[in-house]
Structures are given as structure tokens and as C-alpha cells.
PDB file of N, CA and C in Angstrom:
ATOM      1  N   UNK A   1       0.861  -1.175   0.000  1.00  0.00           N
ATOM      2  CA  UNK A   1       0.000   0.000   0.000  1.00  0.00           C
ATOM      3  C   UNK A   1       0.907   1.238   0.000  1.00  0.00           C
ATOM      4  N   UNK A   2       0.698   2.327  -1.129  1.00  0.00           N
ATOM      5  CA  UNK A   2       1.477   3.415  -0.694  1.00  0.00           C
ATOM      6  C   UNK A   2       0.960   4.221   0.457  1.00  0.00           C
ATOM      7  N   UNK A   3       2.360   5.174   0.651  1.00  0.00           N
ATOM      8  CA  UNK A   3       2.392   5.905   2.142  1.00  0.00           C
ATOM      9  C   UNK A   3       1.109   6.720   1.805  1.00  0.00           C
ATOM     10  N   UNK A   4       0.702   7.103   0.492  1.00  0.00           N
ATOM     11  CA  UNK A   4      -0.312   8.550   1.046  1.00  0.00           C
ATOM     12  C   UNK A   4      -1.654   7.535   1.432  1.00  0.00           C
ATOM     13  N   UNK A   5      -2.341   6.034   0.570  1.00  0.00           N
ATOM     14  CA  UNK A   5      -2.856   5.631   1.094  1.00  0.00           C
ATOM     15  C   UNK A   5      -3.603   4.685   2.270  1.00  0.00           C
ATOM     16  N   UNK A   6      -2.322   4.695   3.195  1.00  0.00           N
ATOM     17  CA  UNK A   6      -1.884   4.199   4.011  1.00  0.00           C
ATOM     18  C   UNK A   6      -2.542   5.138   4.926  1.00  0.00           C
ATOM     19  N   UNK A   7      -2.128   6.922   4.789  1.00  0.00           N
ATOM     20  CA  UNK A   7      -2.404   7.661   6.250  1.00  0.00           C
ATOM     21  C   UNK A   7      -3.867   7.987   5.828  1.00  0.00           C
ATOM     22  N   UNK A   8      -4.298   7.764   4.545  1.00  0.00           N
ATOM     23  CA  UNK A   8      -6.089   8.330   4.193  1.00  0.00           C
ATOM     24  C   UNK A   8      -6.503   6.644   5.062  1.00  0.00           C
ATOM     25  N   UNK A   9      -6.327   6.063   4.817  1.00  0.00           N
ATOM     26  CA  UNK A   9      -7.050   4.549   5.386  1.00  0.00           C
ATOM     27  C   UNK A   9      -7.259   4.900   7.217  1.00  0.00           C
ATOM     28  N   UNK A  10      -5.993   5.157   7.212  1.00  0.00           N
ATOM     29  CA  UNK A  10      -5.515   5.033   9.269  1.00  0.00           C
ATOM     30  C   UNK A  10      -6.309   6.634   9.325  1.00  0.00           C
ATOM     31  N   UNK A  11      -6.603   7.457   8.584  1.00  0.00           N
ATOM     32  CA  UNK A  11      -6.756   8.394   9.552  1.00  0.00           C
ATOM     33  C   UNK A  11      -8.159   9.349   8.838  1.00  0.00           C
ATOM     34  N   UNK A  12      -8.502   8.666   8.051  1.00  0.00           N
ATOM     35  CA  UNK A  12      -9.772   9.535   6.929  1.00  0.00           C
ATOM     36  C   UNK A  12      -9.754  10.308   6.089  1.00  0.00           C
ATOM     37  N   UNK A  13      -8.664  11.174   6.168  1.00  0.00           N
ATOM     38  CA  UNK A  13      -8.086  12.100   5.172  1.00  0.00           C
ATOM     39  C   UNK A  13      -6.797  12.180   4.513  1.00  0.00           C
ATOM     40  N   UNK A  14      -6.985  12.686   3.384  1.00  0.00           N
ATOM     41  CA  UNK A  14      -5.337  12.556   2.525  1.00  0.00           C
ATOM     42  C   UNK A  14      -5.064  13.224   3.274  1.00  0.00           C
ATOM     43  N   UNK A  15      -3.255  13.492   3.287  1.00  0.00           N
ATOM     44  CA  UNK A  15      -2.135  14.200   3.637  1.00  0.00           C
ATOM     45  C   UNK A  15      -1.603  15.335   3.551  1.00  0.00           C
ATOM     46  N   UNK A  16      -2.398  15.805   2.655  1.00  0.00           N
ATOM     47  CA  UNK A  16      -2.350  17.371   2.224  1.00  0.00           C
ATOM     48  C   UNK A  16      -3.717  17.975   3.253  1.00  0.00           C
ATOM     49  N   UNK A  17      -4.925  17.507   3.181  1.00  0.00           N
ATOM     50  CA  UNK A  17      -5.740  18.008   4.141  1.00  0.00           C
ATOM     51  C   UNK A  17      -5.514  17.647   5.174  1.00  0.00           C
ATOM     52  N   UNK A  18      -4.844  16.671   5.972  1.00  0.00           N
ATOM     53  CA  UNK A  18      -4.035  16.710   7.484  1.00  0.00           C
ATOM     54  C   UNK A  18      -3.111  17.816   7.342  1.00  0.00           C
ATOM     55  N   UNK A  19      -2.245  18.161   6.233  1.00  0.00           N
ATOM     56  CA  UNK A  19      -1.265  19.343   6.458  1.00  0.00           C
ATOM     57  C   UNK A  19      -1.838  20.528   6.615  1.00  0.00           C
ATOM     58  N   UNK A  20      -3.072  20.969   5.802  1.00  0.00           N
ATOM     59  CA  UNK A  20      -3.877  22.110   5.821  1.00  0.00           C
ATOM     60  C   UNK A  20      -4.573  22.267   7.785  1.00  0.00           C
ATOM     61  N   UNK A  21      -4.730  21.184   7.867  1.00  0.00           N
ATOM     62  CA  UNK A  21      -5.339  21.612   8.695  1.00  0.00           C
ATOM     63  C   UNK A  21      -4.459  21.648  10.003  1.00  0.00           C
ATOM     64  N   UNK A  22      -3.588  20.927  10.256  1.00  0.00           N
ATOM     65  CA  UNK A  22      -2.015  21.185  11.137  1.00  0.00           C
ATOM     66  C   UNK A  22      -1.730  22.565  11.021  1.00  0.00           C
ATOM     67  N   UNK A  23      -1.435  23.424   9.556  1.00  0.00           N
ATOM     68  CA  UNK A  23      -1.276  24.644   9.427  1.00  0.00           C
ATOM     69  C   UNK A  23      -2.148  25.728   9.764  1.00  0.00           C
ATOM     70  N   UNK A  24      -3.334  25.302   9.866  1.00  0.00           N
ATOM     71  CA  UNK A  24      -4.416  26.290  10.288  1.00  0.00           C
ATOM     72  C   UNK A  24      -4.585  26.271  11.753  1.00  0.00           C
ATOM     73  N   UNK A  25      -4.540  25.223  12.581  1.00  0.00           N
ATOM     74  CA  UNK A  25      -4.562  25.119  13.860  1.00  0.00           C
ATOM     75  C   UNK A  25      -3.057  26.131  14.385  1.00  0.00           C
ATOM     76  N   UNK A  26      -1.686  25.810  13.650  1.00  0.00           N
ATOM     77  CA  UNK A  26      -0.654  26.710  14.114  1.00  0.00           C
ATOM     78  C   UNK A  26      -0.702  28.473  13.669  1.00  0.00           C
ATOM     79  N   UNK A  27      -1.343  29.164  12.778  1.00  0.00           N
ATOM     80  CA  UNK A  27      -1.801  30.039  12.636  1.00  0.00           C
ATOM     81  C   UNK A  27      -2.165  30.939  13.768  1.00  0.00           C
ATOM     82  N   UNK A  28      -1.489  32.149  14.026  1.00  0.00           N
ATOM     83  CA  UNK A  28      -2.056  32.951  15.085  1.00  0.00           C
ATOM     84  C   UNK A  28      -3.490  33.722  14.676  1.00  0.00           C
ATOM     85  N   UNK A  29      -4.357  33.798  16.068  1.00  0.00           N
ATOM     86  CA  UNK A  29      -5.629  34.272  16.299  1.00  0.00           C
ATOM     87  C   UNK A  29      -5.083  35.636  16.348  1.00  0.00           C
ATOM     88  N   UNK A  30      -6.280  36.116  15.519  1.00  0.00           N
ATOM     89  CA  UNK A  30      -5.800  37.790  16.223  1.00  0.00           C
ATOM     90  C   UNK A  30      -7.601  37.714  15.897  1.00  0.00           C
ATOM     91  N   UNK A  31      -7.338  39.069  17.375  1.00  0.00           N
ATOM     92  CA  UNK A  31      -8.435  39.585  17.780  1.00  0.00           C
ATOM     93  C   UNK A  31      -9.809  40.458  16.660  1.00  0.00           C
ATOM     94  N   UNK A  32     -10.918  40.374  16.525  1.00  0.00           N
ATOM     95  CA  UNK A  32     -11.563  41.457  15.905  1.00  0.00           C
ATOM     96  C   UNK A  32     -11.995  42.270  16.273  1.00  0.00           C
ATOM     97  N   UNK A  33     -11.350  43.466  15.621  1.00  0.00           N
ATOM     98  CA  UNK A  33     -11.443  45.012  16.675  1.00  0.00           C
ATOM     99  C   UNK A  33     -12.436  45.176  16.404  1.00  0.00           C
ATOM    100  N   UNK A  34     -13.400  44.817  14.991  1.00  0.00           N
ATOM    101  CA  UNK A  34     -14.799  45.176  14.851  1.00  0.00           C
ATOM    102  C   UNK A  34     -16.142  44.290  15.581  1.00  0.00           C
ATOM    103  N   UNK A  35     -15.352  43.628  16.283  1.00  0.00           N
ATOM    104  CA  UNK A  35     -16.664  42.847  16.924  1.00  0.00           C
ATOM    105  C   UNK A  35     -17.143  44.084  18.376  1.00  0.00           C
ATOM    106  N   UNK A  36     -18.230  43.345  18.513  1.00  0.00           N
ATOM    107  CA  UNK A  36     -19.197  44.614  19.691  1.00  0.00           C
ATOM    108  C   UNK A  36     -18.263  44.226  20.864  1.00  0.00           C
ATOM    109  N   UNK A  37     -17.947  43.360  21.209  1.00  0.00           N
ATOM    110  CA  UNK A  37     -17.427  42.861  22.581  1.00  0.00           C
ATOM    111  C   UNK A  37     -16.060  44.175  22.908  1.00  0.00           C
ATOM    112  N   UNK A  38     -15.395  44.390  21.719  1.00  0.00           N
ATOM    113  CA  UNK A  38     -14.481  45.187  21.853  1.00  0.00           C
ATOM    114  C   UNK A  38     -14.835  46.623  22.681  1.00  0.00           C
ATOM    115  N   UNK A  39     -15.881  46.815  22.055  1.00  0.00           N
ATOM    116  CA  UNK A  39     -16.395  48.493  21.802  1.00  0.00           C
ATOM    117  C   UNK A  39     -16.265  48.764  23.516  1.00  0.00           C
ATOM    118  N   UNK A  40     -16.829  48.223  24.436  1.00  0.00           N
ATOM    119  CA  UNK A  40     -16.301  48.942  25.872  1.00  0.00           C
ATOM    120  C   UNK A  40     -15.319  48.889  26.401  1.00  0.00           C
ATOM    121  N   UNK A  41     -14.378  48.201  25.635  1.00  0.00           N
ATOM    122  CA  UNK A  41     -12.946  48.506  26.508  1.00  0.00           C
ATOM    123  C   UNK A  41     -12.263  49.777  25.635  1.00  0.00           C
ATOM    124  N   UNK A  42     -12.622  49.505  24.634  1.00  0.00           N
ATOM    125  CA  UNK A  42     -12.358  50.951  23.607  1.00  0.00           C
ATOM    126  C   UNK A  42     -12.854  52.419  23.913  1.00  0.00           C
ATOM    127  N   UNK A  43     -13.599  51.712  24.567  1.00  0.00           N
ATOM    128  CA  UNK A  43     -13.957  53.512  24.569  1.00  0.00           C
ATOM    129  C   UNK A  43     -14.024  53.567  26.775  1.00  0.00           C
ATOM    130  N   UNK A  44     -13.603  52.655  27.331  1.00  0.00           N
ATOM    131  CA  UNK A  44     -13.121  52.908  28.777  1.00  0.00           C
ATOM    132  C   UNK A  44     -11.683  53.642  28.426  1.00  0.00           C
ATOM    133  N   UNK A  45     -11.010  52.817  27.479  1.00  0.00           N
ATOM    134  CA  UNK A  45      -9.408  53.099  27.843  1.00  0.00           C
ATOM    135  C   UNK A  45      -9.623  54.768  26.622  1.00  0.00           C
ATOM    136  N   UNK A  46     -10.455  55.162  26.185  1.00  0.00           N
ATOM    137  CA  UNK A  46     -10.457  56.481  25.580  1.00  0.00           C
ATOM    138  C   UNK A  46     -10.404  57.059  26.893  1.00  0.00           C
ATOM    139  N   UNK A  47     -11.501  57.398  27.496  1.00  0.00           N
ATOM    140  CA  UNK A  47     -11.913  58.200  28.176  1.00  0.00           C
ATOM    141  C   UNK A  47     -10.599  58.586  29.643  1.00  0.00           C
ATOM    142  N   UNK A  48     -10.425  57.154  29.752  1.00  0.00           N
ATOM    143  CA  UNK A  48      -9.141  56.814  31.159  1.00  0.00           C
ATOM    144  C   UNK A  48      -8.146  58.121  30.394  1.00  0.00           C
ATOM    145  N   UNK A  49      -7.725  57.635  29.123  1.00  0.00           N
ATOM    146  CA  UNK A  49      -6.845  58.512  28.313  1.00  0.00           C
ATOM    147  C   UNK A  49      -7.473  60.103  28.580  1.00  0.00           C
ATOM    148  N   UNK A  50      -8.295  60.590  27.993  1.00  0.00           N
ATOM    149  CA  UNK A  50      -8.867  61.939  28.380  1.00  0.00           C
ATOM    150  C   UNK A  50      -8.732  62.434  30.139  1.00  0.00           C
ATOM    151  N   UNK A  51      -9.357  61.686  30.573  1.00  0.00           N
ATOM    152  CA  UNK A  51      -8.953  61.822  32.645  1.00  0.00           C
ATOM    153  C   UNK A  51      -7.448  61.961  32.763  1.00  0.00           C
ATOM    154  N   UNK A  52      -6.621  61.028  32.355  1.00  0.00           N
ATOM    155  CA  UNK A  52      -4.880  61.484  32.394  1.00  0.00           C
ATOM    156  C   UNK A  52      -4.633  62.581  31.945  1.00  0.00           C
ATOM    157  N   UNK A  53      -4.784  63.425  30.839  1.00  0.00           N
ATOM    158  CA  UNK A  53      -4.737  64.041  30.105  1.00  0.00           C
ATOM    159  C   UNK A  53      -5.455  65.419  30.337  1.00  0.00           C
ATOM    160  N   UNK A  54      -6.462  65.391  31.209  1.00  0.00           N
ATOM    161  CA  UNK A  54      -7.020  66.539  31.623  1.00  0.00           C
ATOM    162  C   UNK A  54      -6.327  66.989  33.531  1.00  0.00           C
ATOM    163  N   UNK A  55      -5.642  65.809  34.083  1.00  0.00           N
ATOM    164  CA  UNK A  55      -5.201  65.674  34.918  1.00  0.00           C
ATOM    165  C   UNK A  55      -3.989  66.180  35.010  1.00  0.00           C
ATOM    166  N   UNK A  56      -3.223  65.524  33.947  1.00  0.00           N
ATOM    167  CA  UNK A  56      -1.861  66.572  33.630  1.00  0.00           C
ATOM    168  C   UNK A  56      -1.736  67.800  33.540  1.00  0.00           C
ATOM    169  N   UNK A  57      -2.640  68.102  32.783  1.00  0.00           N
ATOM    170  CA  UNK A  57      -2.995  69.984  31.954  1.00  0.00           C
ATOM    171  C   UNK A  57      -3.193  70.174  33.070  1.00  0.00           C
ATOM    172  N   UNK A  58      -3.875  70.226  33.929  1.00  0.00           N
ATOM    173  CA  UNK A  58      -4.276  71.262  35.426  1.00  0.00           C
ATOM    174  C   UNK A  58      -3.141  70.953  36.272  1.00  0.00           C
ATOM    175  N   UNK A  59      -2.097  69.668  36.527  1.00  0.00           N
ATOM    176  CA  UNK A  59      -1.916  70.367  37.538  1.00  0.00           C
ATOM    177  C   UNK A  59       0.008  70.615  36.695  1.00  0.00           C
ATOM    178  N   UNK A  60       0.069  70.873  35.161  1.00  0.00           N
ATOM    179  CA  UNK A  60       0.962  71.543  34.870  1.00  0.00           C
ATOM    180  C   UNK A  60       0.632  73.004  35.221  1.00  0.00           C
ATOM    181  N   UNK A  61      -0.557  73.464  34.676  1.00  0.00           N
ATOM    182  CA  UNK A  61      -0.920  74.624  34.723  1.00  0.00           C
ATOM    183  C   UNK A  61      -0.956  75.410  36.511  1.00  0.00           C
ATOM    184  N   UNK A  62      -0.682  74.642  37.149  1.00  0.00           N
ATOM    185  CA  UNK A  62      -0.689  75.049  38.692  1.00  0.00           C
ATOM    186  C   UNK A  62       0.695  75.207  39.051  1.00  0.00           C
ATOM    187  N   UNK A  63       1.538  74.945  38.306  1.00  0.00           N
ATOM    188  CA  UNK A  63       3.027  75.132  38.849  1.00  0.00           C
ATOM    189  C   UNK A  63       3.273  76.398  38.549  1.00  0.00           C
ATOM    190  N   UNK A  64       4.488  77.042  38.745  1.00  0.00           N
ATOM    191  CA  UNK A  64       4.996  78.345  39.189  1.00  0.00           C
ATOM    192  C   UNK A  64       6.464  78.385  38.571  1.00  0.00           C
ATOM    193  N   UNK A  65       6.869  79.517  38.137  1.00  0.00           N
ATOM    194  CA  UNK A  65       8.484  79.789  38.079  1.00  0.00           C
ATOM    195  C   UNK A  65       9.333  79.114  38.969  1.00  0.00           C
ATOM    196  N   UNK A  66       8.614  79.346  39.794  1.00  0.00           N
ATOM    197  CA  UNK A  66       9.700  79.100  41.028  1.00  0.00           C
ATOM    198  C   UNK A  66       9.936  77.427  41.268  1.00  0.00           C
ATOM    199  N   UNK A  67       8.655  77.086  40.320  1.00  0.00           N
ATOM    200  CA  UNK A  67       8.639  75.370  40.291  1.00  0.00           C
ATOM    201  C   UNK A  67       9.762  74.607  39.236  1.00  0.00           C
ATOM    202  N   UNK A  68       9.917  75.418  38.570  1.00  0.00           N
ATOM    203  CA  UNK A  68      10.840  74.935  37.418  1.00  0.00           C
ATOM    204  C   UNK A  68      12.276  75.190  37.343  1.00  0.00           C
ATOM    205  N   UNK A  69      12.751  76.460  38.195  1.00  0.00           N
ATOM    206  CA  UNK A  69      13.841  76.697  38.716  1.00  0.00           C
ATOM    207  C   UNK A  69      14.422  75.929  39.890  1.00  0.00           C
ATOM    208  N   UNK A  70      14.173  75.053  40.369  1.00  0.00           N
ATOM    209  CA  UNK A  70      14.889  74.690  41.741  1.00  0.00           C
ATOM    210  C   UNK A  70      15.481  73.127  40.770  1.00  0.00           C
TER     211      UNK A  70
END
């Protein structure tokens, strides 16, 4: 019996669709930014961003000459 029909017998599928699918299982997942699940951490870590950012500006704006000289 040859080897390719040897691993379709033992295992159901030719050898090229065991390779396809070996290769698809090692394939990295990446995330979908367009799915809904995303949308509240997207727009928490906006806003966190805006609060830092409005936090900085005031209390740069509260320092003094005399703060930057020493």
C-alpha cells in the first residue's frame, strides 16, 4: 500500500488536508477590533486617556516659576 494511502485509510483524510489543517490550527488568532465585545474597553481606555490628560494639563498649569527653577 502506498504511504499517502496508508495515512487516508488510518486516519480519513489525505495528507495534504491533514497538512492544511495542522497549518491552520498553528496560525495565530488575532483579535476582531470590529466585533461589539471590543467596543467597551475601547472607549473605557479612551476616556481613562482623556482623565490622564485633563489631569496633567491642570496640575501643569498650577506650577509656578519658582517650580521649574529649583
Amino acid at each position: 500500500v502506498p504511504c499517502e494511502l496508508a495515512v487516508e485509510a488510518a486516519i480519513g483524510s489525505t495528507g495534504d488536508e491533514l497538512a492544511a489543517a495542522w497549518l491552520e490550527e498553528k496560525l495565530p488568532v488575532f483579535p476582531d477590533w470590529g466585533a461589539p465585545e471590543w467596543l467597551p474597553v475601547i472607549v473605557i481606555g479612551i476616556f481613562f486617556l482623556i482623565v490622564l490628560a485633563v489631569i496633567w494639563a491642570r496640575t501643569d498649569s498650577m506650577r509656578t516659576i519658582g517650580d521649574y527653577n529649583r
